[in-house]
PDB file of N, CA and C in Angstrom:
ATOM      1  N   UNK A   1       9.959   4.924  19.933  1.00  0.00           N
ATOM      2  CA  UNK A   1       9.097   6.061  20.224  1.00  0.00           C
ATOM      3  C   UNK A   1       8.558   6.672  18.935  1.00  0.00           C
ATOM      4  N   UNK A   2       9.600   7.022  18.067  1.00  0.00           N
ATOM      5  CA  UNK A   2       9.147   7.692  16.942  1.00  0.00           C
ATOM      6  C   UNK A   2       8.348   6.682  15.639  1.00  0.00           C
ATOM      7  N   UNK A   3       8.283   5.350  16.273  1.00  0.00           N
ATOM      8  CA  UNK A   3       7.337   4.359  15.188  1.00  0.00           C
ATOM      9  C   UNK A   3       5.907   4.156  15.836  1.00  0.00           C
ATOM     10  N   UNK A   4       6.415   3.913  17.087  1.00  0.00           N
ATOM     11  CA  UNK A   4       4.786   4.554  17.855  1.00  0.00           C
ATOM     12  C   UNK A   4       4.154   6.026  18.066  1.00  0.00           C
ATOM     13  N   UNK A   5       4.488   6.616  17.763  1.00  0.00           N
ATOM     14  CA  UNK A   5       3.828   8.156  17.472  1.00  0.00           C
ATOM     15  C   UNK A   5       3.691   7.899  15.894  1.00  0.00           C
ATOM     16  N   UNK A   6       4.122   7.098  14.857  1.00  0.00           N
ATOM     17  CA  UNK A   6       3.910   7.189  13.364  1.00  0.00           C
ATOM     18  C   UNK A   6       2.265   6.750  13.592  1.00  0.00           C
ATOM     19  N   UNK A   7       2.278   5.153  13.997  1.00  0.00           N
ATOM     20  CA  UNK A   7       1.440   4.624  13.941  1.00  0.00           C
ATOM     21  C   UNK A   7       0.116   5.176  14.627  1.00  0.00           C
ATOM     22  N   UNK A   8       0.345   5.748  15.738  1.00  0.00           N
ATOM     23  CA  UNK A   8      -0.783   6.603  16.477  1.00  0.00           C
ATOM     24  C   UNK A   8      -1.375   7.614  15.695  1.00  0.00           C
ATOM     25  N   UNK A   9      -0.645   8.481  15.017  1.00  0.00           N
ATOM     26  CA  UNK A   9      -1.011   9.839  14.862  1.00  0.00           C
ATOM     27  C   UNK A   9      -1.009  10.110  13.155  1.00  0.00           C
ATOM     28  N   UNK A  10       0.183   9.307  12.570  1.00  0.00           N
ATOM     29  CA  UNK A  10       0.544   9.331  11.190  1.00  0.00           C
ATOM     30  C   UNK A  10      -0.001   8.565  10.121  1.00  0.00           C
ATOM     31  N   UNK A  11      -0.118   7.151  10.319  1.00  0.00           N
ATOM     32  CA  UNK A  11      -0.263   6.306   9.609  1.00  0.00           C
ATOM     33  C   UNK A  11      -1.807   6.265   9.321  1.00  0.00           C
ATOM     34  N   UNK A  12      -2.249   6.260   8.003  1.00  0.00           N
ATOM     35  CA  UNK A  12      -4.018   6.390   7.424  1.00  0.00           C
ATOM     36  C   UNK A  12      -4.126   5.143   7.758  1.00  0.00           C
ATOM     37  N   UNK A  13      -5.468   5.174   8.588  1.00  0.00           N
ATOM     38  CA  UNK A  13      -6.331   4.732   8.979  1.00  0.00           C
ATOM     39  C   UNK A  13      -6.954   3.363   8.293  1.00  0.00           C
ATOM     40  N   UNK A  14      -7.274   3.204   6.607  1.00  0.00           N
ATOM     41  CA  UNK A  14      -7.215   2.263   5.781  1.00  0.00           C
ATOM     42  C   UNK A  14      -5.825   1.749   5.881  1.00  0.00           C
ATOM     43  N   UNK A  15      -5.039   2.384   5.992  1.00  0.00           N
ATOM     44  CA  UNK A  15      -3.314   1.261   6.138  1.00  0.00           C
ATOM     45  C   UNK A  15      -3.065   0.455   7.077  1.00  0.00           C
ATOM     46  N   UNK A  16      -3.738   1.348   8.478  1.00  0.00           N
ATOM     47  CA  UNK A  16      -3.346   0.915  10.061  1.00  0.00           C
ATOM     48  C   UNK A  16      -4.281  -0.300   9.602  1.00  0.00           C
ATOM     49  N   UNK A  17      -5.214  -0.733   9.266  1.00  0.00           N
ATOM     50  CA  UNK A  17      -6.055  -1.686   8.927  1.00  0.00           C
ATOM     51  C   UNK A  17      -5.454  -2.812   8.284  1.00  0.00           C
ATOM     52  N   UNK A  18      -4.537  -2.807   7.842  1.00  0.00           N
ATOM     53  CA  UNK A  18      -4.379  -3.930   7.064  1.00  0.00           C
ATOM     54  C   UNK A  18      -2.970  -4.334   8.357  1.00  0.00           C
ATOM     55  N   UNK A  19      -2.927  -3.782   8.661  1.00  0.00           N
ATOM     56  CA  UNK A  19      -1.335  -4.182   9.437  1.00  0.00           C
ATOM     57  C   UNK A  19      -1.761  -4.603  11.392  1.00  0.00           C
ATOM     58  N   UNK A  20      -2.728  -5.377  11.623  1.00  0.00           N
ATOM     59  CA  UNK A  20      -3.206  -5.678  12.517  1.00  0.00           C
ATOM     60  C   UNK A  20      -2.807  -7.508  13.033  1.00  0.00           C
ATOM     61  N   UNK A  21      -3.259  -8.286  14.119  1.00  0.00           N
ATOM     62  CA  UNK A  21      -3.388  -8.874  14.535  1.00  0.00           C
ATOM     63  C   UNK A  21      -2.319 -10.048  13.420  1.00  0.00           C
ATOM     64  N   UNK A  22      -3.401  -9.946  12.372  1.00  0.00           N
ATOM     65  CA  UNK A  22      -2.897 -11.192  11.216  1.00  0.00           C
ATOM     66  C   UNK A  22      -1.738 -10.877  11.230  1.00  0.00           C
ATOM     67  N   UNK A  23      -1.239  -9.589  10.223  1.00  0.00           N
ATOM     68  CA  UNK A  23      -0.093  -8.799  10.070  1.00  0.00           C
ATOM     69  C   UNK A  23       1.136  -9.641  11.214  1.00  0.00           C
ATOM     70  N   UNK A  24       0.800  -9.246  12.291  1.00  0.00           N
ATOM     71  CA  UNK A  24       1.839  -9.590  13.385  1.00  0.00           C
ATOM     72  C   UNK A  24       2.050 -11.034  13.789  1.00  0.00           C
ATOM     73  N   UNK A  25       1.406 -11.857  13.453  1.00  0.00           N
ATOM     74  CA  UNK A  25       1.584 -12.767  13.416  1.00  0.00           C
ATOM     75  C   UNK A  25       2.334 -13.571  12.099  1.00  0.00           C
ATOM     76  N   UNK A  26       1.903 -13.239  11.097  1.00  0.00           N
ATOM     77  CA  UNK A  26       2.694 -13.178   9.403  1.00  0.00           C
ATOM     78  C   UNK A  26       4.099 -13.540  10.089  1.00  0.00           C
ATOM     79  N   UNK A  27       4.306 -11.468  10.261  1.00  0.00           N
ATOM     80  CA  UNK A  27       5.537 -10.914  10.638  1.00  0.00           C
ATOM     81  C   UNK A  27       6.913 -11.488  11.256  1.00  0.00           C
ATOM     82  N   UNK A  28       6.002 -12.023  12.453  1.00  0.00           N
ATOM     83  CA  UNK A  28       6.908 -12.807  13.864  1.00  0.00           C
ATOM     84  C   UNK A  28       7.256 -14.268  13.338  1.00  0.00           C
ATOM     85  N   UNK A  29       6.358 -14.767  12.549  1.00  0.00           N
ATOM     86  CA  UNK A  29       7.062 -15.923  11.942  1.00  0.00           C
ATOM     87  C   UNK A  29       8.219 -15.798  10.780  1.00  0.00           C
ATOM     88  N   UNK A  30       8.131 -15.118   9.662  1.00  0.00           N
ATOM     89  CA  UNK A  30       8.694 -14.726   8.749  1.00  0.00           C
ATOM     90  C   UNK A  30       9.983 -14.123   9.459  1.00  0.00           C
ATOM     91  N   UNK A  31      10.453 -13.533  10.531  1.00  0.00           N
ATOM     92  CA  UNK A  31      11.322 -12.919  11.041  1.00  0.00           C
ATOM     93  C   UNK A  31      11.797 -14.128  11.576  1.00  0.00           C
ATOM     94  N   UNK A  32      11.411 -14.996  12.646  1.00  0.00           N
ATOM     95  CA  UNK A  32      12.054 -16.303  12.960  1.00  0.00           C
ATOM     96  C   UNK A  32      12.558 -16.907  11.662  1.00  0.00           C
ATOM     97  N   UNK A  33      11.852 -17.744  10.663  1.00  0.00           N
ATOM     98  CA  UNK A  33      12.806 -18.199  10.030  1.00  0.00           C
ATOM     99  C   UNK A  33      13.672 -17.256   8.776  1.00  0.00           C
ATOM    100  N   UNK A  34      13.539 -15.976   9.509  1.00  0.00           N
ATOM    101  CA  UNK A  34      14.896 -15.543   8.744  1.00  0.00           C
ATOM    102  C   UNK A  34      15.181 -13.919   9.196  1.00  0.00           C
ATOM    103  N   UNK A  35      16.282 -14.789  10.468  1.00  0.00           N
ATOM    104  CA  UNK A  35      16.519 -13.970  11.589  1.00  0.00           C
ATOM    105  C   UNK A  35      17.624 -12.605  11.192  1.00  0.00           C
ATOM    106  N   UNK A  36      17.390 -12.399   9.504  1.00  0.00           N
ATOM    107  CA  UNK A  36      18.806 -11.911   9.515  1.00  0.00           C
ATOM    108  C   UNK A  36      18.554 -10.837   8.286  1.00  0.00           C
ATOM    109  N   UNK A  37      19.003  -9.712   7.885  1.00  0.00           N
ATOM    110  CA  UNK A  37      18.722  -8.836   7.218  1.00  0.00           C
ATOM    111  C   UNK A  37      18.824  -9.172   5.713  1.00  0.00           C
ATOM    112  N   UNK A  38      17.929  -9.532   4.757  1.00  0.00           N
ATOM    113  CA  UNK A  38      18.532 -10.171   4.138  1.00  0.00           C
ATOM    114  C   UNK A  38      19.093  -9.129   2.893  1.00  0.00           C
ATOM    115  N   UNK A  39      19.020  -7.653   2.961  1.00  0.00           N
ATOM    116  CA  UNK A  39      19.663  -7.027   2.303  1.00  0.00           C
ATOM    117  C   UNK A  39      21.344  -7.251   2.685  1.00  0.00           C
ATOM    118  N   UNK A  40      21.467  -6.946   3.933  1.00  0.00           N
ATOM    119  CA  UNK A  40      22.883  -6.753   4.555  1.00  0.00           C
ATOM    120  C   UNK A  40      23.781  -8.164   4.055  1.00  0.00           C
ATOM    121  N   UNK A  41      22.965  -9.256   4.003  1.00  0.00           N
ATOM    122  CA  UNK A  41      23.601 -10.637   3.305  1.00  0.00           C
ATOM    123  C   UNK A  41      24.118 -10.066   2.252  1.00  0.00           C
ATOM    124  N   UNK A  42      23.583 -10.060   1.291  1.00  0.00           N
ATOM    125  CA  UNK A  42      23.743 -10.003   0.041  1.00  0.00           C
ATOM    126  C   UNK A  42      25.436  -9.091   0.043  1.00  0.00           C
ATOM    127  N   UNK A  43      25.664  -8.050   0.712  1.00  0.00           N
ATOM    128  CA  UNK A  43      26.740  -7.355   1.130  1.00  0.00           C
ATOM    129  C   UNK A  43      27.752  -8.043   1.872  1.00  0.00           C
ATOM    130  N   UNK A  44      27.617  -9.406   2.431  1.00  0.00           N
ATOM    131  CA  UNK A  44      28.556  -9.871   3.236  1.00  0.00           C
ATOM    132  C   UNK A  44      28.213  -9.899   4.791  1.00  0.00           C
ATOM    133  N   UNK A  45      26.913  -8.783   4.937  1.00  0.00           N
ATOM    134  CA  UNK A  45      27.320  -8.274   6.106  1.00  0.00           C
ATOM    135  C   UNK A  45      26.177  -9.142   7.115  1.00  0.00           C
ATOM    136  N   UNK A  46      26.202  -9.581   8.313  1.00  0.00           N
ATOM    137  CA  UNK A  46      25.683 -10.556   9.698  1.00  0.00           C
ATOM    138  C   UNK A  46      24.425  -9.191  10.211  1.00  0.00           C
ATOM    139  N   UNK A  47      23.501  -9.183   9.829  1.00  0.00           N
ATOM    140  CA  UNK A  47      22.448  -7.491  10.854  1.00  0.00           C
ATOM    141  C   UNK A  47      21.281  -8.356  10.790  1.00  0.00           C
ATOM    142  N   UNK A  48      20.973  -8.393  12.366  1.00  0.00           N
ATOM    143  CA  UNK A  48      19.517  -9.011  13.317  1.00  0.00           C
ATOM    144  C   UNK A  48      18.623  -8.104  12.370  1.00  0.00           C
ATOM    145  N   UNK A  49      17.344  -8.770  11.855  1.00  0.00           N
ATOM    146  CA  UNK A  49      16.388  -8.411  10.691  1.00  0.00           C
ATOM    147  C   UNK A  49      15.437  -7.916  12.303  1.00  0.00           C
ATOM    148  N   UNK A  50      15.110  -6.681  11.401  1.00  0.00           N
ATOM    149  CA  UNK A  50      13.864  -5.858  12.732  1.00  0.00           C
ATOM    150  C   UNK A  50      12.726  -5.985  11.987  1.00  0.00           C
ATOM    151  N   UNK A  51      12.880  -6.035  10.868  1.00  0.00           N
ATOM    152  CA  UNK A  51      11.446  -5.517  10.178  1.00  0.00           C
ATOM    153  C   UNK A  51      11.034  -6.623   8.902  1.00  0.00           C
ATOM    154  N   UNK A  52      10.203  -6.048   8.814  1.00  0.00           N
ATOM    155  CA  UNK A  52       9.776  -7.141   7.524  1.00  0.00           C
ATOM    156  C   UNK A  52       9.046  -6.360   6.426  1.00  0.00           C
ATOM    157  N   UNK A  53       9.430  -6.269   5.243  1.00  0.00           N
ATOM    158  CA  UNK A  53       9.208  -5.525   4.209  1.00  0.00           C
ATOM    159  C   UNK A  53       8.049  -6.437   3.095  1.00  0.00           C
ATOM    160  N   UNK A  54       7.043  -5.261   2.578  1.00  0.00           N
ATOM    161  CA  UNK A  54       6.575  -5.923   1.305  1.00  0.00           C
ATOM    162  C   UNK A  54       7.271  -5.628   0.000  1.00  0.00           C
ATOM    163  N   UNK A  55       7.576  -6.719  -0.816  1.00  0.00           N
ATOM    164  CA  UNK A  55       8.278  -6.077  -1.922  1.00  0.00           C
ATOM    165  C   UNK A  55       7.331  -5.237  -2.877  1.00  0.00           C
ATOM    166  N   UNK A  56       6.029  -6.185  -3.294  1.00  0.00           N
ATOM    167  CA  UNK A  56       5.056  -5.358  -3.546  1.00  0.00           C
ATOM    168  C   UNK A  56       4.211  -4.736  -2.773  1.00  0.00           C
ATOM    169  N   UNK A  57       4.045  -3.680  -2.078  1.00  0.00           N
ATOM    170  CA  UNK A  57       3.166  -2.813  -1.702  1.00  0.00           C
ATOM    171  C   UNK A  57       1.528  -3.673  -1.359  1.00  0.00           C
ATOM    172  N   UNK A  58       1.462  -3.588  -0.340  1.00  0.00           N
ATOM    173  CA  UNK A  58      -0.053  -3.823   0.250  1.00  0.00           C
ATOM    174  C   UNK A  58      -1.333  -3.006  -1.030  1.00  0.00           C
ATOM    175  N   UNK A  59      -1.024  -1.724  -0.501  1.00  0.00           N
ATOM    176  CA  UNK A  59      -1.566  -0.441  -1.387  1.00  0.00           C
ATOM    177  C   UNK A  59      -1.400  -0.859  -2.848  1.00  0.00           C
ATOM    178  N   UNK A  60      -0.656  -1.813  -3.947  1.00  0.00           N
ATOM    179  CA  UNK A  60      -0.296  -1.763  -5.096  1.00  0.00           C
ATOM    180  C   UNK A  60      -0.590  -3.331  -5.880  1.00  0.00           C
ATOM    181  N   UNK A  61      -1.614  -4.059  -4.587  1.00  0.00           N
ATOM    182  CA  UNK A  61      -1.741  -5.363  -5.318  1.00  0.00           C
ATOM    183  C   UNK A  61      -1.023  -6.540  -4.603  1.00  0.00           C
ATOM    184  N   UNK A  62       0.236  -6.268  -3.457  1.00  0.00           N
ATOM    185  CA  UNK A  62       0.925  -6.660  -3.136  1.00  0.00           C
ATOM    186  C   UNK A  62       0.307  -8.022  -2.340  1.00  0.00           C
ATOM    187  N   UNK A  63       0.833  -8.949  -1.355  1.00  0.00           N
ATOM    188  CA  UNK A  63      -0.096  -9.826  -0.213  1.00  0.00           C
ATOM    189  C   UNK A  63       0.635 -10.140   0.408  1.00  0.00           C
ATOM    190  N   UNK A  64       0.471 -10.599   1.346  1.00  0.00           N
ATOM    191  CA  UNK A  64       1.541 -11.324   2.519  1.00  0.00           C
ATOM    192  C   UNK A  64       2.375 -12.616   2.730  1.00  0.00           C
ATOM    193  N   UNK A  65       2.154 -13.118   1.467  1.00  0.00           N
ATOM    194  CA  UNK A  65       2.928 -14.538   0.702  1.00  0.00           C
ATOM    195  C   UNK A  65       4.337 -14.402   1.273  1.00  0.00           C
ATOM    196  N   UNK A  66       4.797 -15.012   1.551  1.00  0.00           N
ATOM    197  CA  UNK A  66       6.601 -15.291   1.654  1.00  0.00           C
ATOM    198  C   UNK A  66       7.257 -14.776   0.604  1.00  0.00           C
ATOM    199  N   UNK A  67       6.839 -15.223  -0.344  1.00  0.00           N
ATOM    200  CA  UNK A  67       7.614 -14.810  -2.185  1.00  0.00           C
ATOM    201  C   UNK A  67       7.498 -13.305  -1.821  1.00  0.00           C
ATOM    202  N   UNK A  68       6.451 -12.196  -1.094  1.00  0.00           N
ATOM    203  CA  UNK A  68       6.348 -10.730  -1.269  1.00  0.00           C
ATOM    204  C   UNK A  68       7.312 -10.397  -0.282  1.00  0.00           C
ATOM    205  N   UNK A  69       8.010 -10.965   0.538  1.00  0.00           N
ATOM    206  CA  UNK A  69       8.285 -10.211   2.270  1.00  0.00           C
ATOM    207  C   UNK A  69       9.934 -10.386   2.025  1.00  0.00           C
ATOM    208  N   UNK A  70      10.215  -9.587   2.498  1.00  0.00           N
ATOM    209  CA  UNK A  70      12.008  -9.241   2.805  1.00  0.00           C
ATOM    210  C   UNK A  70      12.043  -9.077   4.316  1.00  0.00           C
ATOM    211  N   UNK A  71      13.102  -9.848   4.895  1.00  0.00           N
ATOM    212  CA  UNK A  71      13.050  -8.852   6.677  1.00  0.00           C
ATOM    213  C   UNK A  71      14.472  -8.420   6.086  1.00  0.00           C
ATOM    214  N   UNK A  72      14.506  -7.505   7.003  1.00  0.00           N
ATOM    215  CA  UNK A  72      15.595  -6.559   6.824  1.00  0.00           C
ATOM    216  C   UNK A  72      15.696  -5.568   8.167  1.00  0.00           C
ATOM    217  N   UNK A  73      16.610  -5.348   8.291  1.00  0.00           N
ATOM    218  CA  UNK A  73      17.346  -4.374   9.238  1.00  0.00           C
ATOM    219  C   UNK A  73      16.718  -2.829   9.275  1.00  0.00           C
ATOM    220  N   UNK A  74      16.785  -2.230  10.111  1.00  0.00           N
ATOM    221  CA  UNK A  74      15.890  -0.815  10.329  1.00  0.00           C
ATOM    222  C   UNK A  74      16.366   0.195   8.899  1.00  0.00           C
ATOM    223  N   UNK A  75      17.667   0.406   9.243  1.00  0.00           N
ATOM    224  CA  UNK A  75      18.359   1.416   7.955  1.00  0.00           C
ATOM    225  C   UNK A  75      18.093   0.672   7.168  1.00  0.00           C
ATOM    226  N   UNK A  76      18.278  -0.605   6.398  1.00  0.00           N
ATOM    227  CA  UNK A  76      18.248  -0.758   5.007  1.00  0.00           C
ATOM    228  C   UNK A  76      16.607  -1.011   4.345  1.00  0.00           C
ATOM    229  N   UNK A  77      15.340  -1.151   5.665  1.00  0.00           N
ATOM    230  CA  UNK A  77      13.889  -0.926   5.171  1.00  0.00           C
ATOM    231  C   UNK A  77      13.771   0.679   5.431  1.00  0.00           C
ATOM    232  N   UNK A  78      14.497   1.519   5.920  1.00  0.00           N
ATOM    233  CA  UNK A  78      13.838   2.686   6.034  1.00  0.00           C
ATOM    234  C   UNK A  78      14.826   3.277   4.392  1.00  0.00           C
ATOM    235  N   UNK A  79      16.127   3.003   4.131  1.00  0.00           N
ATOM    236  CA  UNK A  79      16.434   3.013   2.849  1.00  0.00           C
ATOM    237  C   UNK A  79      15.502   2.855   1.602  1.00  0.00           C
ATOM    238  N   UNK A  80      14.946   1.635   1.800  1.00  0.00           N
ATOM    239  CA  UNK A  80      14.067   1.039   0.275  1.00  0.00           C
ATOM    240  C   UNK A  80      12.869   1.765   0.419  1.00  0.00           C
ATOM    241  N   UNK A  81      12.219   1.860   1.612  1.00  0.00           N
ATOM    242  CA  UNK A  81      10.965   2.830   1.983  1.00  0.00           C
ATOM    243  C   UNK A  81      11.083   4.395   1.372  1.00  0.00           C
ATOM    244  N   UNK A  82      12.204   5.157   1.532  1.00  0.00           N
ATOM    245  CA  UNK A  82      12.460   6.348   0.811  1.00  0.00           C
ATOM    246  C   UNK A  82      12.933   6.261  -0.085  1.00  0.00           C
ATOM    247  N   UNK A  83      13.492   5.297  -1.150  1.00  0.00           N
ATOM    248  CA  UNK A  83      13.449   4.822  -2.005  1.00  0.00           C
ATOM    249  C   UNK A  83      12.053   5.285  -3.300  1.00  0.00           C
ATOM    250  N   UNK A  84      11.529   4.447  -2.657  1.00  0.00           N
ATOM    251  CA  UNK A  84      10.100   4.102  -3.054  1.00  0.00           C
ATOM    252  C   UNK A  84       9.504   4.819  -2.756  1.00  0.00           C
ATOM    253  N   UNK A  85      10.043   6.090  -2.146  1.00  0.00           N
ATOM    254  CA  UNK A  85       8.492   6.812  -2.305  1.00  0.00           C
ATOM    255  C   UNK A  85       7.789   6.656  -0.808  1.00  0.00           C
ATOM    256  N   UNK A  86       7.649   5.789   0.127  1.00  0.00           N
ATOM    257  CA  UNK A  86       6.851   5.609   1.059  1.00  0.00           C
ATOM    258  C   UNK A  86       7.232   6.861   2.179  1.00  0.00           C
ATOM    259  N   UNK A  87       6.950   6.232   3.724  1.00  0.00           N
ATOM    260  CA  UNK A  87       6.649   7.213   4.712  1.00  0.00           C
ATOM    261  C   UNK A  87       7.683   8.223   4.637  1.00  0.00           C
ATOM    262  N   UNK A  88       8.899   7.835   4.514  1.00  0.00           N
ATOM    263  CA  UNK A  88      10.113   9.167   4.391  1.00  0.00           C
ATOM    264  C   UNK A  88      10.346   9.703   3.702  1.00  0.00           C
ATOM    265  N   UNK A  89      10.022   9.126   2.117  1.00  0.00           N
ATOM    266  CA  UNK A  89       9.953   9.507   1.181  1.00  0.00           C
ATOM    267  C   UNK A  89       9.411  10.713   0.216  1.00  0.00           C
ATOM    268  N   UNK A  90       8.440  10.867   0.718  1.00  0.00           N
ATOM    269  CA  UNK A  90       7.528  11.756   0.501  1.00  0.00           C
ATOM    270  C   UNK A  90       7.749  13.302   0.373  1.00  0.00           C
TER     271      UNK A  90
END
């Protein structure tokens, strides 16, 4: 609920743009072959990957290459996201 009210109401308009059709398709493959958080690995730990992260930023030069994308688990992309500065961050 609260990622669909981001995207509806929150997310600029030049951003919602880049994260369309292609985007989801990228996404859904990159998540199949790597069904698994790959922060939480690194820890030991087994967590179903929800999301798929850019390491470099869309906004910063970044692209949708394999070498740029992390999937990762909800808490540990909403972690690196406030991290960095992005949507929670702020």
């Amino acid at each position: 609920m609260e990622a669909k009210r981001y995207e509806r109401y929150q997310r600029d308009p030049a951003v919602k743009k880049r994260y369309g059709r292609t985007w989801k398709r990228i996404r859904d493959r990159y998540i199949a072959a790597h069904p698994l958080c790959e922060q939480c690995e690194k820890h030991g730990r087994l967590t179903p990957a929800e999301e798929v992260h850019h390491i470099k930023p869309l906004s910063q030069g970044g692209t949708n290459d394999y070498a740029n994308l992390m999937a990762l688990c909800t808490p540990c992309h909403s972690g690196i996201t406030a991290r960095e500065g992005g949507r929670w961050g702020r």
